[in-house]
N, C-alpha and C. Protein backbone atom coordinates (compact mmCIF):
# COMPACT_ATOMS: atom_id res chain seq x y z
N UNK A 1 0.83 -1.17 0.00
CA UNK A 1 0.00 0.00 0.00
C UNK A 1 0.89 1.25 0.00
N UNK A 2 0.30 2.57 -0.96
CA UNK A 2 1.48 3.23 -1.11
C UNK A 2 0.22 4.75 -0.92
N UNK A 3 0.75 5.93 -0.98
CA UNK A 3 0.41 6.63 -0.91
C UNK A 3 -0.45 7.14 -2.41
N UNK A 4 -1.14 7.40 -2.39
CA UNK A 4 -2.42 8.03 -3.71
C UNK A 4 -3.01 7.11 -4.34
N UNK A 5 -2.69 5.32 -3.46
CA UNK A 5 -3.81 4.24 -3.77
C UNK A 5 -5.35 4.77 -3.44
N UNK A 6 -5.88 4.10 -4.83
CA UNK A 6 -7.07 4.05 -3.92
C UNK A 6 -7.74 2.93 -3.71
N UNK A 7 -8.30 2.77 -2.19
CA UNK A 7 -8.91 1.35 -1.58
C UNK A 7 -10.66 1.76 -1.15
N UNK A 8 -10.94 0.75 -0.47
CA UNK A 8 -11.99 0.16 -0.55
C UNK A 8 -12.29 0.18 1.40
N UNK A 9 -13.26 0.24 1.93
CA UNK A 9 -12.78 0.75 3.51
C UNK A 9 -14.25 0.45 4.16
N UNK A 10 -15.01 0.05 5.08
CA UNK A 10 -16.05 -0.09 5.80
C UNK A 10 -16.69 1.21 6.88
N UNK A 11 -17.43 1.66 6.42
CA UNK A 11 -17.93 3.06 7.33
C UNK A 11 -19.49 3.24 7.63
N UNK A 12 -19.81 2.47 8.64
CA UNK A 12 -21.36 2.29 8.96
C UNK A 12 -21.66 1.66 8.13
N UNK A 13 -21.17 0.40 8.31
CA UNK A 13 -21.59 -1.42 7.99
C UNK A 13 -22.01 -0.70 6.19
N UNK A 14 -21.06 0.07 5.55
CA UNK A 14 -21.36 0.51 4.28
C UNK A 14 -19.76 0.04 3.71
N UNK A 15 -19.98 0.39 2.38
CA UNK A 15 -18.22 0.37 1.40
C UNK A 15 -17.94 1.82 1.07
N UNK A 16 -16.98 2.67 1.78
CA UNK A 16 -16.34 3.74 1.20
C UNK A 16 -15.28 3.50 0.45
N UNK A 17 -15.18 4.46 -0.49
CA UNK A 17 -14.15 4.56 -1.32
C UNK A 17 -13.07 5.54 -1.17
N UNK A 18 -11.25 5.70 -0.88
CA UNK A 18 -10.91 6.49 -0.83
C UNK A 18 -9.47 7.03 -1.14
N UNK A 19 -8.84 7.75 -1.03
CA UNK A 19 -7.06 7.79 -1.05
C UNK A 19 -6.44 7.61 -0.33
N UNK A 20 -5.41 6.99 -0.57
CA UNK A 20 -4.22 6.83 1.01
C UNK A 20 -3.72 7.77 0.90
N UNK A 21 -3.93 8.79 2.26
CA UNK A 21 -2.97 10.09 2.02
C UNK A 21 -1.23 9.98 2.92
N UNK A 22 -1.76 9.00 4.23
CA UNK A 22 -0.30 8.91 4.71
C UNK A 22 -0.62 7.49 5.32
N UNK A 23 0.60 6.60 5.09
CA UNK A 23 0.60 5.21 5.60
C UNK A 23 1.61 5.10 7.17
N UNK A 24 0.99 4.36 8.17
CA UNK A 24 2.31 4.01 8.98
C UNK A 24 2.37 2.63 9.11
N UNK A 25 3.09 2.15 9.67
CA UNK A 25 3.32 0.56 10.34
C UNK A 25 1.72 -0.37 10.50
N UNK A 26 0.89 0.21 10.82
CA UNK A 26 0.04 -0.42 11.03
C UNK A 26 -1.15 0.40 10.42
N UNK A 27 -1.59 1.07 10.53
CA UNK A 27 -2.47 2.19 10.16
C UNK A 27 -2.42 2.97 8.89
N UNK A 28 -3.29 3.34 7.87
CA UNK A 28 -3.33 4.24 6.76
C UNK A 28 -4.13 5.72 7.61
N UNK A 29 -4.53 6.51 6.39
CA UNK A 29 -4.73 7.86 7.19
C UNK A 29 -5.71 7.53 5.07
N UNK A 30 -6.60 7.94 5.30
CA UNK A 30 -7.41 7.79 3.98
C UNK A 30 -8.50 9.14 4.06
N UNK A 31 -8.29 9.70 2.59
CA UNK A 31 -9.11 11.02 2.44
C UNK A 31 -10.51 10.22 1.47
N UNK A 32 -11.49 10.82 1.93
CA UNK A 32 -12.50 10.52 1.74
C UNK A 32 -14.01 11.63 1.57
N UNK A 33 -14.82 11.34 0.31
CA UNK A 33 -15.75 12.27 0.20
C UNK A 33 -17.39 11.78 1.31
N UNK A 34 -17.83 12.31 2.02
CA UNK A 34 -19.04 12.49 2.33
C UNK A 34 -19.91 13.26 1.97
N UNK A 35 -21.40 13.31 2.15
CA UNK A 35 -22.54 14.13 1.71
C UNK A 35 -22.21 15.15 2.21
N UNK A 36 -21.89 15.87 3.73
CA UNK A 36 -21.69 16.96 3.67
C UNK A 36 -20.30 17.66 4.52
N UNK A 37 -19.26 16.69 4.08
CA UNK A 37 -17.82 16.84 4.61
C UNK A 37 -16.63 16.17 3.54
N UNK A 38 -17.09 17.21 2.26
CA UNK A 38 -16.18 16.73 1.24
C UNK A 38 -14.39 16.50 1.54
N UNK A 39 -13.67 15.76 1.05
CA UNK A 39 -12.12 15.12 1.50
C UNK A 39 -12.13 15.26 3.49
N UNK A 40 -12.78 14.61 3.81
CA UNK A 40 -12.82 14.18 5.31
C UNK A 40 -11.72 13.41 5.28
N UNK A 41 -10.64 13.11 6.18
CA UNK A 41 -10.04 12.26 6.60
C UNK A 41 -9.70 11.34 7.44
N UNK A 42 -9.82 9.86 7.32
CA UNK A 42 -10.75 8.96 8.60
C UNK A 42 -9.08 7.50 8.47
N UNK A 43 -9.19 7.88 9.44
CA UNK A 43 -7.79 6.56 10.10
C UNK A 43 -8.55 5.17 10.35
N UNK A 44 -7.54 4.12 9.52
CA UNK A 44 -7.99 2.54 9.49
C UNK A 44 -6.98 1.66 9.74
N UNK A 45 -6.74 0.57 10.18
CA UNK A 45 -6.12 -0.15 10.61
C UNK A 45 -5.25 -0.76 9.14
N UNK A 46 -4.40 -0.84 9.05
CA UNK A 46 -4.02 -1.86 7.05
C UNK A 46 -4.84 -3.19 7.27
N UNK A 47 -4.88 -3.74 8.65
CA UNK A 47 -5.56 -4.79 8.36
C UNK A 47 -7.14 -5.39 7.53
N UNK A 48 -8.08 -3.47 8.09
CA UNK A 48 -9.56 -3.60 7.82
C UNK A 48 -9.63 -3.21 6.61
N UNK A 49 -8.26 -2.61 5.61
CA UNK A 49 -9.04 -2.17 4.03
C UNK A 49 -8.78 -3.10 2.87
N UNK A 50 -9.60 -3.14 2.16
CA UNK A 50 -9.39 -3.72 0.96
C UNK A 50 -9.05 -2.91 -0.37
N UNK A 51 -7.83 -3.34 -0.57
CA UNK A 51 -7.35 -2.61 -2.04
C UNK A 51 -7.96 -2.95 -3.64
């Protein structure tokens, strides 16, 4: 997983779609659009996303 992938991510038992903006050891940092909080940015484990 690299930075400006985009993956696949779980957000209220839903599928978001989004960018990896910064990766660490365990954790991504992923920018993401909502209805009314366009490029929100929401922290996930590497284990919970799918690329």
């Amino acid at each position: 997983m690299n930075v400006g992938d985009k993956v696949r991510f779980t957000f209220a038992k839903k599928e978001k779609e989004g960018e990896v903006v910064k990766v660490h050891e365990k954790a991504a940092f992923i920018r993401t659009d909502f209805p009314k909080d366009k490029g929100k940015i929401v922290k996930r484990k590497i284990k919970d996303i799918k690329a």
